[in-house]
PDB file of N, CA and C in Angstrom:
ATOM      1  N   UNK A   1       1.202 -10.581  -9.818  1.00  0.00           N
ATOM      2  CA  UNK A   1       0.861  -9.567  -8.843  1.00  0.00           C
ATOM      3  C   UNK A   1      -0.473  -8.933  -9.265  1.00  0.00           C
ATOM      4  N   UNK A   2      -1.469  -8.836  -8.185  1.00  0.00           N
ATOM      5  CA  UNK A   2      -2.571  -7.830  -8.522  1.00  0.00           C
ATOM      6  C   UNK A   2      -2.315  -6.153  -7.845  1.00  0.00           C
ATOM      7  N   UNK A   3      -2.343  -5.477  -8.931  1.00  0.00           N
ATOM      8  CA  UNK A   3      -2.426  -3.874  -8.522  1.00  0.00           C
ATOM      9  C   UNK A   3      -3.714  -3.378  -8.334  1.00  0.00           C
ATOM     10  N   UNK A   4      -4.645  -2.548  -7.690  1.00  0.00           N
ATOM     11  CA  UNK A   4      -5.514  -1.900  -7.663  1.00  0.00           C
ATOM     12  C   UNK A   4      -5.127   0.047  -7.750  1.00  0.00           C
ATOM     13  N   UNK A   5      -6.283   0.183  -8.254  1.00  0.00           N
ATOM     14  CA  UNK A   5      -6.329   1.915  -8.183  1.00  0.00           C
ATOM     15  C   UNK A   5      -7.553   2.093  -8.576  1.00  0.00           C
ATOM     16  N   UNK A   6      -7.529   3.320  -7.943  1.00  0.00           N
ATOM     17  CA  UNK A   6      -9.166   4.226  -8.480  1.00  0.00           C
ATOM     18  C   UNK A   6      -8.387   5.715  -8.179  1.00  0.00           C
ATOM     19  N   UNK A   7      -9.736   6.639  -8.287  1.00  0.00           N
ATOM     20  CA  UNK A   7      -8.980   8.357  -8.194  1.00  0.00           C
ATOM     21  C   UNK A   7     -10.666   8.607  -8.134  1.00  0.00           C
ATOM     22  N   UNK A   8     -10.578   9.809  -7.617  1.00  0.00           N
ATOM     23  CA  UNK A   8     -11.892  10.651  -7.192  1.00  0.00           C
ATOM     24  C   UNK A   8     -11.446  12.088  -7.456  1.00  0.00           C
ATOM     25  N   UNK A   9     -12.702  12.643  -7.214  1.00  0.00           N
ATOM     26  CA  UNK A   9     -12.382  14.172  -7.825  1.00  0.00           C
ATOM     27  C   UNK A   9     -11.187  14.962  -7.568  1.00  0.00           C
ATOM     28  N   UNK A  10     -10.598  14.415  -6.215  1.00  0.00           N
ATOM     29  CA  UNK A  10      -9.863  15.120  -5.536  1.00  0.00           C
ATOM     30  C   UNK A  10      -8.753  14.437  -4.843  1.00  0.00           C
ATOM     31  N   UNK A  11      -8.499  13.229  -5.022  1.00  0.00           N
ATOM     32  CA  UNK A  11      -7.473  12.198  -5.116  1.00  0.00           C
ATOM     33  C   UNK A  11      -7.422  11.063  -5.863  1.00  0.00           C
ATOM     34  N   UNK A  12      -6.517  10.159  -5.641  1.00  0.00           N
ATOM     35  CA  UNK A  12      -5.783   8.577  -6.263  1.00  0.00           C
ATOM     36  C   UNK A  12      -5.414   7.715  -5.241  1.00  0.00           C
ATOM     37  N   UNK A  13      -6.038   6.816  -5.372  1.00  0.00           N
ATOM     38  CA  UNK A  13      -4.675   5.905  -4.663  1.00  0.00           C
ATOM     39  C   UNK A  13      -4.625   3.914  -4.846  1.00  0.00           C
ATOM     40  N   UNK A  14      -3.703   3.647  -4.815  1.00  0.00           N
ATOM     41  CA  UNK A  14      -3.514   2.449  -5.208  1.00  0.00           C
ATOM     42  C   UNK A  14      -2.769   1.737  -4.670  1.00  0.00           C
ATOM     43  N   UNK A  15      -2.959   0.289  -4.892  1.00  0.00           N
ATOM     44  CA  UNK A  15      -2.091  -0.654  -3.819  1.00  0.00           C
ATOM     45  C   UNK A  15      -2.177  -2.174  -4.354  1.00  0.00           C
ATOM     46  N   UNK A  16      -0.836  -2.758  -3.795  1.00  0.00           N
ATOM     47  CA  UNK A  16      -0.691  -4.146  -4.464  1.00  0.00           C
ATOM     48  C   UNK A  16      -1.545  -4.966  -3.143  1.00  0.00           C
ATOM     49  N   UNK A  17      -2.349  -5.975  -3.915  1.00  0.00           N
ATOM     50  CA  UNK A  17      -2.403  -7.568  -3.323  1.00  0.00           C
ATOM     51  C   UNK A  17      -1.795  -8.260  -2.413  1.00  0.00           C
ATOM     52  N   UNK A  18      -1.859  -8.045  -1.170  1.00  0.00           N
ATOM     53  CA  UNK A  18      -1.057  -8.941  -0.226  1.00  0.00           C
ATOM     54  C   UNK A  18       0.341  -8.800  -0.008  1.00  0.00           C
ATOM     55  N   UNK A  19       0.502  -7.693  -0.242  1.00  0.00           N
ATOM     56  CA  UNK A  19       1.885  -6.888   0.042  1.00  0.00           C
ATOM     57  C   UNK A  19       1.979  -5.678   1.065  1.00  0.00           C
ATOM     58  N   UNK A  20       2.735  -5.763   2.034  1.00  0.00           N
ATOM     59  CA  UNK A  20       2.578  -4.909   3.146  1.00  0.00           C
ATOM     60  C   UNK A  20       3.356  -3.723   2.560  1.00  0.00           C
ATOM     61  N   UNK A  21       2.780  -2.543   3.285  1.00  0.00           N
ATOM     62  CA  UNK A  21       3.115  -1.106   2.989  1.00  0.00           C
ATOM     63  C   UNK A  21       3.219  -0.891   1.729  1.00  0.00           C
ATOM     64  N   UNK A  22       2.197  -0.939   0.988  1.00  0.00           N
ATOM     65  CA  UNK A  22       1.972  -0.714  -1.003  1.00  0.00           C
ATOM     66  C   UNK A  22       0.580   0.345  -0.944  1.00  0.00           C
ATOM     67  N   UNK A  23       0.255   1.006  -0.313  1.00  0.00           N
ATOM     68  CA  UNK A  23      -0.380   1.930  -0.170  1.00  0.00           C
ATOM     69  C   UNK A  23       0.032   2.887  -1.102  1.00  0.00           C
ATOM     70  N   UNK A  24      -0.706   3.806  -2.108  1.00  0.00           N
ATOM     71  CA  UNK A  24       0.264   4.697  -2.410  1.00  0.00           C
ATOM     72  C   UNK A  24      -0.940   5.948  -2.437  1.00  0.00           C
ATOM     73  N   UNK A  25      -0.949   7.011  -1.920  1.00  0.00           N
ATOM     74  CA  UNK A  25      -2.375   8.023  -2.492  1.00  0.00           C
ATOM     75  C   UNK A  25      -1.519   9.380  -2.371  1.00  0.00           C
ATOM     76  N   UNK A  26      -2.213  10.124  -3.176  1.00  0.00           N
ATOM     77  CA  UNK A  26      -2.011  11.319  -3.558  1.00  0.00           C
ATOM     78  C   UNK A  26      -3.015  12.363  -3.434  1.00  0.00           C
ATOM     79  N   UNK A  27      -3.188  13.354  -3.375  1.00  0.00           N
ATOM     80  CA  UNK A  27      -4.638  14.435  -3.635  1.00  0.00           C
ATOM     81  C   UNK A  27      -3.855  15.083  -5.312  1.00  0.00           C
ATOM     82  N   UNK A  28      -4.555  15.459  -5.727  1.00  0.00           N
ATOM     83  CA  UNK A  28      -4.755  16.276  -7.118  1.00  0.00           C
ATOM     84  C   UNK A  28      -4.135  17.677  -7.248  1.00  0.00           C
ATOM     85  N   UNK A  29      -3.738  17.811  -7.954  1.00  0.00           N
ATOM     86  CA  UNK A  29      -3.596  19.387  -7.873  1.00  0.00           C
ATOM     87  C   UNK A  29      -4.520  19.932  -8.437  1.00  0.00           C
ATOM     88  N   UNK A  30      -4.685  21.266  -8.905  1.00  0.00           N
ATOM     89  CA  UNK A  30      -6.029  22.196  -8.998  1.00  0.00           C
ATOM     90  C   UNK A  30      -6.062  21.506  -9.999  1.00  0.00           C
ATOM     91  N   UNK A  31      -5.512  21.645 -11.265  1.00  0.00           N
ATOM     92  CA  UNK A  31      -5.304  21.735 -12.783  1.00  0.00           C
ATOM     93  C   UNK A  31      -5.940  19.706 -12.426  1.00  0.00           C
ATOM     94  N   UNK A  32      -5.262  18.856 -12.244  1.00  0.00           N
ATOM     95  CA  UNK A  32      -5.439  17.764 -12.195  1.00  0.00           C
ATOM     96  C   UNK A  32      -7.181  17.120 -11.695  1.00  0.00           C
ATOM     97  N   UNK A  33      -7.750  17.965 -10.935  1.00  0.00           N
ATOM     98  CA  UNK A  33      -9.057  18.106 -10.480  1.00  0.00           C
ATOM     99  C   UNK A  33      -9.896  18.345 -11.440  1.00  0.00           C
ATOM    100  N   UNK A  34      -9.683  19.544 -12.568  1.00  0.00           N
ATOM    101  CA  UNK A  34     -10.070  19.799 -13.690  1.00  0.00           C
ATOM    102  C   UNK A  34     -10.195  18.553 -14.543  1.00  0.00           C
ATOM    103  N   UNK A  35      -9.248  17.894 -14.474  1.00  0.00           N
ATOM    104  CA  UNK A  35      -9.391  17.177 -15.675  1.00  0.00           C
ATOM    105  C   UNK A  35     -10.796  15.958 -15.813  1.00  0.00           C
ATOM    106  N   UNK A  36     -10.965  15.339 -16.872  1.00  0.00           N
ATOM    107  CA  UNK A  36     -11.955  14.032 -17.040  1.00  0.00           C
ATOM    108  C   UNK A  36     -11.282  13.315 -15.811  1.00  0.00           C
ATOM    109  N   UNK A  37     -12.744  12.536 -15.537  1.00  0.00           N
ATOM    110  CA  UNK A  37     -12.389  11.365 -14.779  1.00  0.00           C
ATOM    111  C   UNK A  37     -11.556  10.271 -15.015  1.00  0.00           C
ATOM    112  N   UNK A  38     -11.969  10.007 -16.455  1.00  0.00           N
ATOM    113  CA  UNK A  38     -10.648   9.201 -17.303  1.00  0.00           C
ATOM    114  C   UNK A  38      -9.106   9.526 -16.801  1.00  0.00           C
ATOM    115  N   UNK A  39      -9.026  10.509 -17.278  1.00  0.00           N
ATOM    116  CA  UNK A  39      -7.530  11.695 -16.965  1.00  0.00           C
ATOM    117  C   UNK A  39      -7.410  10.981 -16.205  1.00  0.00           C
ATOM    118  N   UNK A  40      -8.519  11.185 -14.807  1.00  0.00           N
ATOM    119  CA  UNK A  40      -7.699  10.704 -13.443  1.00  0.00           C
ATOM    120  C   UNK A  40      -7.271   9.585 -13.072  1.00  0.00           C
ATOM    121  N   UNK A  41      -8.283   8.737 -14.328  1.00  0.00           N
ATOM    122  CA  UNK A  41      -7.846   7.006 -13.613  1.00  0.00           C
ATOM    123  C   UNK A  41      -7.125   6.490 -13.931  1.00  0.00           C
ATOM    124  N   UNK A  42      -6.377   7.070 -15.040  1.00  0.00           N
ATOM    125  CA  UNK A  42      -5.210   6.509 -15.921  1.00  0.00           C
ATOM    126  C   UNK A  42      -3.882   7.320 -15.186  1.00  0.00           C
ATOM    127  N   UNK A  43      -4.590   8.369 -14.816  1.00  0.00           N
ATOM    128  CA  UNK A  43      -2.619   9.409 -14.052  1.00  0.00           C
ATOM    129  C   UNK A  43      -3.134   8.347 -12.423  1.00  0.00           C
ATOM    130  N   UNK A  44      -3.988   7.754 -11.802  1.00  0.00           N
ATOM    131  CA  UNK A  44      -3.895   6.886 -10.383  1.00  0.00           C
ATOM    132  C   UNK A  44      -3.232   5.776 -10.957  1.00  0.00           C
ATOM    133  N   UNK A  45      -3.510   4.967 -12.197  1.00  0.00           N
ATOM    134  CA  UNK A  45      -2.793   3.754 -12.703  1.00  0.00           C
ATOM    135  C   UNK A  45      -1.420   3.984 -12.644  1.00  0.00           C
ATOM    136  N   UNK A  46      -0.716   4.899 -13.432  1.00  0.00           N
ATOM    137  CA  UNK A  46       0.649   5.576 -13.918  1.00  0.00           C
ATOM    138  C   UNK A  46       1.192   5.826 -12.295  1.00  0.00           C
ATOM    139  N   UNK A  47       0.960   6.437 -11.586  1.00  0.00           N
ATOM    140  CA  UNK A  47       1.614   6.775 -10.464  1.00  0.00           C
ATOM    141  C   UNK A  47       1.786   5.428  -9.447  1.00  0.00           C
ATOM    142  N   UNK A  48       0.663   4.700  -9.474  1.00  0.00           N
ATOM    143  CA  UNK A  48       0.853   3.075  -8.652  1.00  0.00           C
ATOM    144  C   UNK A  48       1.723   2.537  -9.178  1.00  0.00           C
ATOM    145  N   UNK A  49       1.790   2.827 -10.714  1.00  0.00           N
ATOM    146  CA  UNK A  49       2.544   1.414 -11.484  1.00  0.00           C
ATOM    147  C   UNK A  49       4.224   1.859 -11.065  1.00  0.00           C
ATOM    148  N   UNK A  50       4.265   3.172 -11.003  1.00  0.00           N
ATOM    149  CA  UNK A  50       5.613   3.859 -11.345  1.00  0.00           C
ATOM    150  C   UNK A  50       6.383   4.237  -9.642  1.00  0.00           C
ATOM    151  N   UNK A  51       4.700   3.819  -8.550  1.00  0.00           N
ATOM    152  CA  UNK A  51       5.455   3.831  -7.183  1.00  0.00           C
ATOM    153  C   UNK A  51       6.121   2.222  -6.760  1.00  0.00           C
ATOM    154  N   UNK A  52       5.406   0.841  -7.366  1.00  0.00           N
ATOM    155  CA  UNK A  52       5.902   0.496  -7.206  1.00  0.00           C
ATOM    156  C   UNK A  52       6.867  -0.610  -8.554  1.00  0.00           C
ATOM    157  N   UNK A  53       7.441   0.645  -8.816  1.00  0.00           N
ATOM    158  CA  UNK A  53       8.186  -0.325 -10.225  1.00  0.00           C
ATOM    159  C   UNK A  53       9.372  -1.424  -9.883  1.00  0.00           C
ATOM    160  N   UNK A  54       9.735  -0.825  -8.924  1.00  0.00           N
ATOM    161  CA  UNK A  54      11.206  -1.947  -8.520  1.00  0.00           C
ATOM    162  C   UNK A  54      10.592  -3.119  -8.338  1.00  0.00           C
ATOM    163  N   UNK A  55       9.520  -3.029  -6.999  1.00  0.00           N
ATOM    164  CA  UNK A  55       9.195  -4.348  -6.795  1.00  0.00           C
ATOM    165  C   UNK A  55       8.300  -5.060  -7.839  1.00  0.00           C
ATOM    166  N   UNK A  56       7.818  -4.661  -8.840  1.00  0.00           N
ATOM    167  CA  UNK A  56       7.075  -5.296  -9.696  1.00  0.00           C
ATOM    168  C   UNK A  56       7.769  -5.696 -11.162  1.00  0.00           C
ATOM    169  N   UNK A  57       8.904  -5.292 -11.116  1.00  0.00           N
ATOM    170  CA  UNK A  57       9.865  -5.341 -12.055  1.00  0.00           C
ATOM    171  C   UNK A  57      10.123  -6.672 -12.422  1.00  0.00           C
ATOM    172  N   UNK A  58       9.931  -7.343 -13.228  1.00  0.00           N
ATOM    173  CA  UNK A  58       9.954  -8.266 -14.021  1.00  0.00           C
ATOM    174  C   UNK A  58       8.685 -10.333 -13.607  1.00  0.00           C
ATOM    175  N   UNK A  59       7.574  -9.018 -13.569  1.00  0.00           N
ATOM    176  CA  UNK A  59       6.737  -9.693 -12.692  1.00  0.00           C
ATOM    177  C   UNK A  59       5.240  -9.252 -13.365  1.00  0.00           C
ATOM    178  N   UNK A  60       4.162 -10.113 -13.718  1.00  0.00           N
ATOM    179  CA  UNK A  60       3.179 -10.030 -14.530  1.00  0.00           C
ATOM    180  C   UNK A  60       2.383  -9.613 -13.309  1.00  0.00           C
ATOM    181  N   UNK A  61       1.310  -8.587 -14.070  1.00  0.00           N
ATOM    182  CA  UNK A  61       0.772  -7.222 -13.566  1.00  0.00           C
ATOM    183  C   UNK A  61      -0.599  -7.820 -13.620  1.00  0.00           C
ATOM    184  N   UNK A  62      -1.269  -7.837 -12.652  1.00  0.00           N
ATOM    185  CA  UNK A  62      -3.112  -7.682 -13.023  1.00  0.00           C
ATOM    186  C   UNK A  62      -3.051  -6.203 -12.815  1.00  0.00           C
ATOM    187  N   UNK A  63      -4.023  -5.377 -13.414  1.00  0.00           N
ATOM    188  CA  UNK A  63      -5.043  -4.233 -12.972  1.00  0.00           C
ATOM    189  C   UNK A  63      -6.142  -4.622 -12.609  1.00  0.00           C
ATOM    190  N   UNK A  64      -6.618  -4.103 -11.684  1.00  0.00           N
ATOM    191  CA  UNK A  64      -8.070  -4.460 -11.658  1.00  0.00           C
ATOM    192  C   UNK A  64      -8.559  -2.563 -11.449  1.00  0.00           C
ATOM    193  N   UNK A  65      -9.412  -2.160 -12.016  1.00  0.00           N
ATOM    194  CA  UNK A  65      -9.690  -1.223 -12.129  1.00  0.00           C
ATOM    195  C   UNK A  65     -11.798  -0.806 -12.127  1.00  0.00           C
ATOM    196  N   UNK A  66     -11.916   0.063 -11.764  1.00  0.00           N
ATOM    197  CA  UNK A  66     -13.245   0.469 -11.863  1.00  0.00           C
ATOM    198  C   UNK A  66     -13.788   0.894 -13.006  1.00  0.00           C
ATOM    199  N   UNK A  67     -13.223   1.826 -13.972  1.00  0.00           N
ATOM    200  CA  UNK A  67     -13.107   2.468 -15.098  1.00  0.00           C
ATOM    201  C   UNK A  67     -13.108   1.762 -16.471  1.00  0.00           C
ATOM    202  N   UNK A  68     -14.230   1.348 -17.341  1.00  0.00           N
ATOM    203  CA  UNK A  68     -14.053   0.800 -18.191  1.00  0.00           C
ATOM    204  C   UNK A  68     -13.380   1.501 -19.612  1.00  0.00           C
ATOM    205  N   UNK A  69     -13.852   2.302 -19.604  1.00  0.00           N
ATOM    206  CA  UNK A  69     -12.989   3.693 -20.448  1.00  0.00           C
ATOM    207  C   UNK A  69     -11.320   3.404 -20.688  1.00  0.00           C
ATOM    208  N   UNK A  70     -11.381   3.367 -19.345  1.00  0.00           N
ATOM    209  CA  UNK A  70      -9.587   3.409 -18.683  1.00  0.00           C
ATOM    210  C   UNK A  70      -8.958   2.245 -19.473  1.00  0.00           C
ATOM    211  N   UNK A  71      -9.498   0.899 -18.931  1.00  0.00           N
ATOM    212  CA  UNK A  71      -9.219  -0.452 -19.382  1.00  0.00           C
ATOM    213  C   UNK A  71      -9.746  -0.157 -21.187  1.00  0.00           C
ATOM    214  N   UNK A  72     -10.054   0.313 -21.466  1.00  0.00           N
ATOM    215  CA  UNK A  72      -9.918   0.129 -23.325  1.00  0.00           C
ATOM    216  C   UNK A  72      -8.755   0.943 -23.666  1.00  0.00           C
ATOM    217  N   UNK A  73      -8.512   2.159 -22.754  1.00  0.00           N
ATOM    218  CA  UNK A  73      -7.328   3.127 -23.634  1.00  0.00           C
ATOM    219  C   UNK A  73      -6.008   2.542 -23.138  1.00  0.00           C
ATOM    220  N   UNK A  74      -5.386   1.422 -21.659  1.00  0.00           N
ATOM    221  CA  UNK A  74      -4.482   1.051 -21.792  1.00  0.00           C
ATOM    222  C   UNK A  74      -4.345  -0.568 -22.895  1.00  0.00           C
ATOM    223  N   UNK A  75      -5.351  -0.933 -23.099  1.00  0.00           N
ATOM    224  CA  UNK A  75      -5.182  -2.060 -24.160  1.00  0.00           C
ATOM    225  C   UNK A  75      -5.497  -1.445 -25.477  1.00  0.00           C
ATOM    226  N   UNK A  76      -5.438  -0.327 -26.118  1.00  0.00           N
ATOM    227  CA  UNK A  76      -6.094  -0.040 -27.402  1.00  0.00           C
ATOM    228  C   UNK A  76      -5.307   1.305 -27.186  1.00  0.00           C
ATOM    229  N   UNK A  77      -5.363   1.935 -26.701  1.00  0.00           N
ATOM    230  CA  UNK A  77      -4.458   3.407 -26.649  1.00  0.00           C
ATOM    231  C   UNK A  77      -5.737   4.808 -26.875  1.00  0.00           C
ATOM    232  N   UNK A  78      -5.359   5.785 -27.071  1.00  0.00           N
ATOM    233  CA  UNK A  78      -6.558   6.943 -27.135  1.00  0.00           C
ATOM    234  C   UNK A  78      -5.885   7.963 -28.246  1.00  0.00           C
ATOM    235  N   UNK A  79      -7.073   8.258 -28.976  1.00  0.00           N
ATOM    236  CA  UNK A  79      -7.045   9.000 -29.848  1.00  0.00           C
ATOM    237  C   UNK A  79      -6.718  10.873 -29.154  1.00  0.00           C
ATOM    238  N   UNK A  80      -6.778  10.881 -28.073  1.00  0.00           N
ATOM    239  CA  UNK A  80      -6.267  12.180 -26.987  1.00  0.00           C
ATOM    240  C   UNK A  80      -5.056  12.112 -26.266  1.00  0.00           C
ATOM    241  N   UNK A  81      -4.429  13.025 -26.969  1.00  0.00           N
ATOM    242  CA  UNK A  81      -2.961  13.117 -26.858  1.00  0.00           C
ATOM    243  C   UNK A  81      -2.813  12.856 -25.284  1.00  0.00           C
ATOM    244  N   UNK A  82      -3.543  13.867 -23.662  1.00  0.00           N
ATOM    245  CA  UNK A  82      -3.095  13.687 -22.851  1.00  0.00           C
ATOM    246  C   UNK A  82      -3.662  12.649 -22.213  1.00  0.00           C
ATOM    247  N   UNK A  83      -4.689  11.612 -23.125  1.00  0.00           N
ATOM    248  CA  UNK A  83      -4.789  10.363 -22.357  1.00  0.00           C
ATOM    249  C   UNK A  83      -3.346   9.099 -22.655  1.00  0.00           C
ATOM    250  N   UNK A  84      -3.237   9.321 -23.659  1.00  0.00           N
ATOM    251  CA  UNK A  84      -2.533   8.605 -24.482  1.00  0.00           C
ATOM    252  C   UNK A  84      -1.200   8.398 -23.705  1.00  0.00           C
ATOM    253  N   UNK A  85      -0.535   9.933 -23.073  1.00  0.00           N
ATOM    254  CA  UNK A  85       0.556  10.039 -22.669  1.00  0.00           C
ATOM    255  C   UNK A  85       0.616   8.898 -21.332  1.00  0.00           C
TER     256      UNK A  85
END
């Protein structure tokens, strides 16, 4: 399966590959707006992955992502506790 996501100052949203109704977007809350852009692209990853977990459940994942930052801290992890989480 390929997943996509991105996030902007003021929303997220993400969606599977050739799968109907996998749309998933959100807007930010204040506090969440605040945060790094990082913050955001990793909480748009986390919320796609976790909207669609059933159907992706035991099924190999692409990301494809904009964020190179992003893509080193989910293969390598982050030395910042609330990226990390």
């Amino acid at each position: 399966m390929i997943a996509c996501s991105d996030a902007s100052n003021f929303a997220e949203a993400s969606f599977i590959v050739n799968c109907k109704n996998s749309v998933h977007r959100s807007i930010w809350s204040g506090i969440e707006q605040i945060q790094s852009s990082t913050f955001r692209e990793i909480r748009a990853v986390n919320f796609g992955l976790r909207a669609y977990a059933k159907f992706l459940e035991g099924k190999s994942v692409k990301l494809l992502l904009d964020s190179q930052s992003c893509v080193r801290i989910i293969q390598a992890g982050s030395s910042k506790p609330e990226l990390q989480r």
